[in-house]
PDB file of N, CA and C in Angstrom:
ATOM      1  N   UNK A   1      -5.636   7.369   9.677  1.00  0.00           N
ATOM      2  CA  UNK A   1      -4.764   7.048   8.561  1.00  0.00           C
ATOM      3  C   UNK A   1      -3.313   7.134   9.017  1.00  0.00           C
ATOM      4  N   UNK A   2      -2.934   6.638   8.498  1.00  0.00           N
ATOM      5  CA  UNK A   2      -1.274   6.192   8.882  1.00  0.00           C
ATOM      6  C   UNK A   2      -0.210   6.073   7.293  1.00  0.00           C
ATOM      7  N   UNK A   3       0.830   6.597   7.657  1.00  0.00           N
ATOM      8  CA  UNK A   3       1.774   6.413   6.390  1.00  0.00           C
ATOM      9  C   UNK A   3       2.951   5.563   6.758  1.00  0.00           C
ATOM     10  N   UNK A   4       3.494   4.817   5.379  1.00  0.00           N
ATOM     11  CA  UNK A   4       4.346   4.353   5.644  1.00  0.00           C
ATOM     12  C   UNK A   4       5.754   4.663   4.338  1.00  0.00           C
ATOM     13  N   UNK A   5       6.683   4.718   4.608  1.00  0.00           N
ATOM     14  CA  UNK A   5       8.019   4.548   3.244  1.00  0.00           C
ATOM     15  C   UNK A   5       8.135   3.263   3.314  1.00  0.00           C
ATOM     16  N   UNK A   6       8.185   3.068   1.755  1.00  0.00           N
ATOM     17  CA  UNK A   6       8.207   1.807   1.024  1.00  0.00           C
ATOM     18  C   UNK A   6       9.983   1.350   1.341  1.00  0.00           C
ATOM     19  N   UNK A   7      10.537   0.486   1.566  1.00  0.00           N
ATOM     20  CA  UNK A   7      11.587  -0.163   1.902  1.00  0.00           C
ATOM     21  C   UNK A   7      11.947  -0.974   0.892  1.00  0.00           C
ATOM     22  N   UNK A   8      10.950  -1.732  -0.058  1.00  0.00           N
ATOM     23  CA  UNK A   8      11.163  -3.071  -0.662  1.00  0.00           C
ATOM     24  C   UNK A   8      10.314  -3.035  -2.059  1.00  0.00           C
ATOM     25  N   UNK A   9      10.027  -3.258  -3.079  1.00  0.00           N
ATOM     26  CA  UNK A   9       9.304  -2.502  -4.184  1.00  0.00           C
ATOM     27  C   UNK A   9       8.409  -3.776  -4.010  1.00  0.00           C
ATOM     28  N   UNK A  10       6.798  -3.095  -4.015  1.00  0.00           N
ATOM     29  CA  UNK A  10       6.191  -4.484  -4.336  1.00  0.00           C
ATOM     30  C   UNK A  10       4.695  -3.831  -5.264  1.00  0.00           C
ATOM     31  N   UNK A  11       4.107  -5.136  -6.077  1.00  0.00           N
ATOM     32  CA  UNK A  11       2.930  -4.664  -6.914  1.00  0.00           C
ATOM     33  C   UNK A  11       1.751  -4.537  -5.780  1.00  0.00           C
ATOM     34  N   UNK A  12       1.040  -3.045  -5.906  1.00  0.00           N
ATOM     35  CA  UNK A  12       0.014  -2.688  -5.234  1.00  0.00           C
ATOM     36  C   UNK A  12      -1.206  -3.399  -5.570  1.00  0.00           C
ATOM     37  N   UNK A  13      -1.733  -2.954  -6.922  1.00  0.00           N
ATOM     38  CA  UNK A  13      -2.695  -3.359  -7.782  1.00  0.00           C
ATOM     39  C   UNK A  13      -2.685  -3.526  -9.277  1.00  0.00           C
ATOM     40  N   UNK A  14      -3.725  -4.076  -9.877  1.00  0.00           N
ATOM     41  CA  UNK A  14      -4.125  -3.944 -11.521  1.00  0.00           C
ATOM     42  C   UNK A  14      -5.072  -3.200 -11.845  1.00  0.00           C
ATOM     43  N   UNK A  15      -4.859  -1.895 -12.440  1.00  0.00           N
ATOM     44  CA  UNK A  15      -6.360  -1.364 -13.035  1.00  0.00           C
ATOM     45  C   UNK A  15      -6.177  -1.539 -14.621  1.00  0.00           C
ATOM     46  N   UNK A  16      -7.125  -1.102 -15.138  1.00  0.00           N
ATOM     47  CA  UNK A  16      -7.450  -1.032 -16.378  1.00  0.00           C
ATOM     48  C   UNK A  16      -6.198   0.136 -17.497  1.00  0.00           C
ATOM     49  N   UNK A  17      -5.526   0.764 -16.468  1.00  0.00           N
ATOM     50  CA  UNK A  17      -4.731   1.326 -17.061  1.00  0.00           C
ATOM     51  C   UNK A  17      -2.932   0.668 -16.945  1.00  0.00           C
ATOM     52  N   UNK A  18      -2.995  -0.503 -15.795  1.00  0.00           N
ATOM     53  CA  UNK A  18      -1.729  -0.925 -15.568  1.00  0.00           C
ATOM     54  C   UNK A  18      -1.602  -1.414 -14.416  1.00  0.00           C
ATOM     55  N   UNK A  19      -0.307  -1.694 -14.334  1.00  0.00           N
ATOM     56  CA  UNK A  19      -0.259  -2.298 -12.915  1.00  0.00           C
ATOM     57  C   UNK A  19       0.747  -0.843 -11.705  1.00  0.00           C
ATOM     58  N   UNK A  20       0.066  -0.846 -10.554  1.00  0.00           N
ATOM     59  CA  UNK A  20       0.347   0.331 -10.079  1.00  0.00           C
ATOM     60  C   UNK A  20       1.046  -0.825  -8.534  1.00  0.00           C
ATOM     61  N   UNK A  21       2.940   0.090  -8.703  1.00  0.00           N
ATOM     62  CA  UNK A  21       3.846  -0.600  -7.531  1.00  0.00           C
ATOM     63  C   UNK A  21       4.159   0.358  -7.075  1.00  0.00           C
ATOM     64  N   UNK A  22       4.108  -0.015  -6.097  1.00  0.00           N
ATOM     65  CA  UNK A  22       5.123   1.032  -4.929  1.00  0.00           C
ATOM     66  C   UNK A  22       6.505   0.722  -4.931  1.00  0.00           C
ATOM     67  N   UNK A  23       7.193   1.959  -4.929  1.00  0.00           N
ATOM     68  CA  UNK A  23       8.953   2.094  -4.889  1.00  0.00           C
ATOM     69  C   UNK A  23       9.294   2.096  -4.363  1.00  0.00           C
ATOM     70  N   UNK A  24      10.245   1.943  -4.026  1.00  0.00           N
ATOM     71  CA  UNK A  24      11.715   1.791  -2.589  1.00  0.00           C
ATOM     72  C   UNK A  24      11.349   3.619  -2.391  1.00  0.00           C
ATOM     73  N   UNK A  25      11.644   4.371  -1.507  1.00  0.00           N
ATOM     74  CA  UNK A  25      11.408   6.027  -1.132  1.00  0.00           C
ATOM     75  C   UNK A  25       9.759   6.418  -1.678  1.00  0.00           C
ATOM     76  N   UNK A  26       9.042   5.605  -1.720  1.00  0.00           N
ATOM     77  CA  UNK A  26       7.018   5.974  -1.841  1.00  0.00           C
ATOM     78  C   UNK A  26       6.995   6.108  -0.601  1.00  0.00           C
ATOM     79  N   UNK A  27       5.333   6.703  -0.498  1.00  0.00           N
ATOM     80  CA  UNK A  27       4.661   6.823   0.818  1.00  0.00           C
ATOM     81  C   UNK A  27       3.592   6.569   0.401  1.00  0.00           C
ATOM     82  N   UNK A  28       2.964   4.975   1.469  1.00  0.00           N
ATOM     83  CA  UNK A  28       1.741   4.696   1.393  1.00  0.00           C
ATOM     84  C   UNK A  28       1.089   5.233   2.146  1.00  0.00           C
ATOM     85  N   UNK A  29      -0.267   5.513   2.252  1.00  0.00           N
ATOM     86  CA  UNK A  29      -1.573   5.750   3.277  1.00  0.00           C
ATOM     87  C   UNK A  29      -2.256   4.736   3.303  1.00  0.00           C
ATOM     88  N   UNK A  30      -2.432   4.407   4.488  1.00  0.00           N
ATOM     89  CA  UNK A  30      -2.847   3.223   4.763  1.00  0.00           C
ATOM     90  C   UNK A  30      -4.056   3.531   6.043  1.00  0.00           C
ATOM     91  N   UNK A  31      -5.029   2.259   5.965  1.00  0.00           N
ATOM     92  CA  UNK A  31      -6.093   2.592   7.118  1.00  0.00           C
ATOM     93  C   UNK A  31      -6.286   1.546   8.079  1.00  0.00           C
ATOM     94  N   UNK A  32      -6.853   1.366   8.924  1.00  0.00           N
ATOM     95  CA  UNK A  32      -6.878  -0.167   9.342  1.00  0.00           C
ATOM     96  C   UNK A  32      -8.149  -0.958   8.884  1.00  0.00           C
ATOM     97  N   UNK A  33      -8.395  -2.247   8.464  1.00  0.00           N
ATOM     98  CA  UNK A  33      -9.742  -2.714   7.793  1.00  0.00           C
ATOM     99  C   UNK A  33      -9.850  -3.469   9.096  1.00  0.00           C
ATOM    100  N   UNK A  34      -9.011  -4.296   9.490  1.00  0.00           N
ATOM    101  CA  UNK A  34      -9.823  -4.998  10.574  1.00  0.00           C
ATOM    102  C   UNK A  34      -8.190  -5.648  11.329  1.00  0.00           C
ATOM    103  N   UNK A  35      -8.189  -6.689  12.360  1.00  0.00           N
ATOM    104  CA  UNK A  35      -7.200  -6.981  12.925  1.00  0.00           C
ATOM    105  C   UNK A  35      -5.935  -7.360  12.191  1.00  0.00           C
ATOM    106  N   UNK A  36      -6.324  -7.819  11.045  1.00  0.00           N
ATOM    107  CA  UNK A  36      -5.476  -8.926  10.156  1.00  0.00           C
ATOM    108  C   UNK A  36      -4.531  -7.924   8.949  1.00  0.00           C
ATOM    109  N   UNK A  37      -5.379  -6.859   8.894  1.00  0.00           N
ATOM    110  CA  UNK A  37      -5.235  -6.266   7.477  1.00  0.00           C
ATOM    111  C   UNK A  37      -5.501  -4.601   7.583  1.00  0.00           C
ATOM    112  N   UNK A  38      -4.257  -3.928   6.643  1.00  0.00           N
ATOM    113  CA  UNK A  38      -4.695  -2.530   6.189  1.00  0.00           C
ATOM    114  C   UNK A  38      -5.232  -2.354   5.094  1.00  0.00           C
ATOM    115  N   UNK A  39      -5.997  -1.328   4.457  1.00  0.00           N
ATOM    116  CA  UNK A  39      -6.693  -0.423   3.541  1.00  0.00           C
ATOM    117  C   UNK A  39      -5.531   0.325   3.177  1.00  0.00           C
ATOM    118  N   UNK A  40      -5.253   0.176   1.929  1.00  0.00           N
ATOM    119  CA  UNK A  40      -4.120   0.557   0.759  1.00  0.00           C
ATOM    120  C   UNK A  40      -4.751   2.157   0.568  1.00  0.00           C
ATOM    121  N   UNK A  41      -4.810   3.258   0.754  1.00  0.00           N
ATOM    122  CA  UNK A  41      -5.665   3.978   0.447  1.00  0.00           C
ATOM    123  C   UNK A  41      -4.612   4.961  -0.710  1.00  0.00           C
ATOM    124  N   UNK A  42      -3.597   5.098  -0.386  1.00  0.00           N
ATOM    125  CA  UNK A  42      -2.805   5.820  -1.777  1.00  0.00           C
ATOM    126  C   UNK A  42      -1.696   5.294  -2.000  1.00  0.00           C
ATOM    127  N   UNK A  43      -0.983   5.414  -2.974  1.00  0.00           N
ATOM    128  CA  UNK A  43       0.836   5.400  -3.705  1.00  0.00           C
ATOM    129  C   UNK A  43       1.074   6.679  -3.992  1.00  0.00           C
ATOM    130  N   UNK A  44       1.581   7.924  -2.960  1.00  0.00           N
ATOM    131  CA  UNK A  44       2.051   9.119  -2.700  1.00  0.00           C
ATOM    132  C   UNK A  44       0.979   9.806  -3.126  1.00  0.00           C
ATOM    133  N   UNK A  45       0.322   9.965  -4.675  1.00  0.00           N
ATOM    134  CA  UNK A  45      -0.792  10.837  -4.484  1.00  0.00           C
ATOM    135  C   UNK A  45      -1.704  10.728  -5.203  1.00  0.00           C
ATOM    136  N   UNK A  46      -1.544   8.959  -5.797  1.00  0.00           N
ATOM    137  CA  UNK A  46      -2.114   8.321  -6.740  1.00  0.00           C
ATOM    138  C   UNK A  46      -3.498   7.184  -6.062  1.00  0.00           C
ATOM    139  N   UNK A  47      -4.885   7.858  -5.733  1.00  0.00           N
ATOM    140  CA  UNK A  47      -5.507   6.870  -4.851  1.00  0.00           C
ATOM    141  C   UNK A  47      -5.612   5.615  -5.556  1.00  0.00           C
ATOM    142  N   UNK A  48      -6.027   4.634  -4.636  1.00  0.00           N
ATOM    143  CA  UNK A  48      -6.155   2.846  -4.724  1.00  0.00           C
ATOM    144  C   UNK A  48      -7.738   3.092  -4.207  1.00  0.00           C
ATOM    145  N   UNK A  49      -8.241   2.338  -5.442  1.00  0.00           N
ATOM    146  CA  UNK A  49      -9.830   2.353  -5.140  1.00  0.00           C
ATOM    147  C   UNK A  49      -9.366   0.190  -4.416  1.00  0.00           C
ATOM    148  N   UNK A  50     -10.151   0.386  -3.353  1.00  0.00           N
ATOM    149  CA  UNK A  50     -10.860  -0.971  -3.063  1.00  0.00           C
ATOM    150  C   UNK A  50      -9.286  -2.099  -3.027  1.00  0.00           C
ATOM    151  N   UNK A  51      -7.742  -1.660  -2.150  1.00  0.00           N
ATOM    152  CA  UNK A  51      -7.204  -2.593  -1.675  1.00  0.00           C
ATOM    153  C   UNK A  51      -6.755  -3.272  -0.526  1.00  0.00           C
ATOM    154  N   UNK A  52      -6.446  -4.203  -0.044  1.00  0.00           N
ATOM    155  CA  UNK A  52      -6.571  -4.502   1.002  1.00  0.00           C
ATOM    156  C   UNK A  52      -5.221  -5.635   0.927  1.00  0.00           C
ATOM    157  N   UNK A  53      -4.177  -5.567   2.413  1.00  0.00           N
ATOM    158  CA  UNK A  53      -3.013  -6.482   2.354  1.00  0.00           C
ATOM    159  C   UNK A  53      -3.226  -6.437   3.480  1.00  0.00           C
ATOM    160  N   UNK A  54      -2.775  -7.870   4.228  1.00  0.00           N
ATOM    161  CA  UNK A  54      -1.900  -8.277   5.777  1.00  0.00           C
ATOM    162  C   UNK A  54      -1.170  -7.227   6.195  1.00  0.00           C
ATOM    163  N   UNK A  55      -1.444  -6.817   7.298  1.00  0.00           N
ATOM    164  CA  UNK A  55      -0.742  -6.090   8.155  1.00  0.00           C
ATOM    165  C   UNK A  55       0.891  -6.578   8.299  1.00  0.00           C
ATOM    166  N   UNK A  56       0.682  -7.951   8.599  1.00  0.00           N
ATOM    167  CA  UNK A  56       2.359  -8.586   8.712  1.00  0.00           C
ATOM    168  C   UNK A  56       3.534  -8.163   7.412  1.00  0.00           C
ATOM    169  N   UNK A  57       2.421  -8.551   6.145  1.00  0.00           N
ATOM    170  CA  UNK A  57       3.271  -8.085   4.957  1.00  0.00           C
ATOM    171  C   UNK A  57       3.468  -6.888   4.692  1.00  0.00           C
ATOM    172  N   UNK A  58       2.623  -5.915   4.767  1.00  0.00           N
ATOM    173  CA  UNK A  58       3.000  -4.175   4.757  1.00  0.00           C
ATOM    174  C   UNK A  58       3.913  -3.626   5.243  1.00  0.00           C
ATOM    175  N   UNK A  59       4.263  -4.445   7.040  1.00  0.00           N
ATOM    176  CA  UNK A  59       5.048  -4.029   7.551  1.00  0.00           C
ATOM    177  C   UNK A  59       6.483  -4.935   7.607  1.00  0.00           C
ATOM    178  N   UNK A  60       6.617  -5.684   6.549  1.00  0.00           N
ATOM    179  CA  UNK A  60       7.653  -6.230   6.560  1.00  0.00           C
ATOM    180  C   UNK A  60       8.117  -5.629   4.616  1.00  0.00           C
ATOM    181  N   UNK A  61       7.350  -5.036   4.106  1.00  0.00           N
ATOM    182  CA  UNK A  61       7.797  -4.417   3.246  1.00  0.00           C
ATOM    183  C   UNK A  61       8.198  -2.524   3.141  1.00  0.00           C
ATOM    184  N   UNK A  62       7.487  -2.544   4.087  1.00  0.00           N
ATOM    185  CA  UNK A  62       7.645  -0.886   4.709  1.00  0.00           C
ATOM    186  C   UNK A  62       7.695  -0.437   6.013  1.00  0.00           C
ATOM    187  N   UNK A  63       8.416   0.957   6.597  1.00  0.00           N
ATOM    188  CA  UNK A  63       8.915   1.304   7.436  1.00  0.00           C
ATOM    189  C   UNK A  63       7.728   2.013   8.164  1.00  0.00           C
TER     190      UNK A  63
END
């Protein structure tokens, strides 16, 4: 697992309770899923069931 600070505010996911974004000063946990893409695994201490983004975009939105 790997963390990153959010740099750029962007929407994580939609659950049933809302839509959950990461902030400019968050810390994601992130995993690797495969070459292309990380595993969203938290928003500081709020877990993400089941997300998945481009590696290119994660790291062009976070540090």
């Amino acid at each position: 697992m790997e963390r990153k600070t959010v740099k750029t505010e962007f929407e994580v996911t939609t659950t049933n309770a809302g839509k959950i974004f990461a902030k400019v000063g968050d810390i994601i946990t992130i995993s690797n899923r495969d070459a292309e893409h990380y595993n969203i695994l938290k928003v500081n201490d709020t877990k993400i069931f089941s997300r998945w983004m481009r590696k290119a975009w994660v790291n062009a939105k976070c540090n």
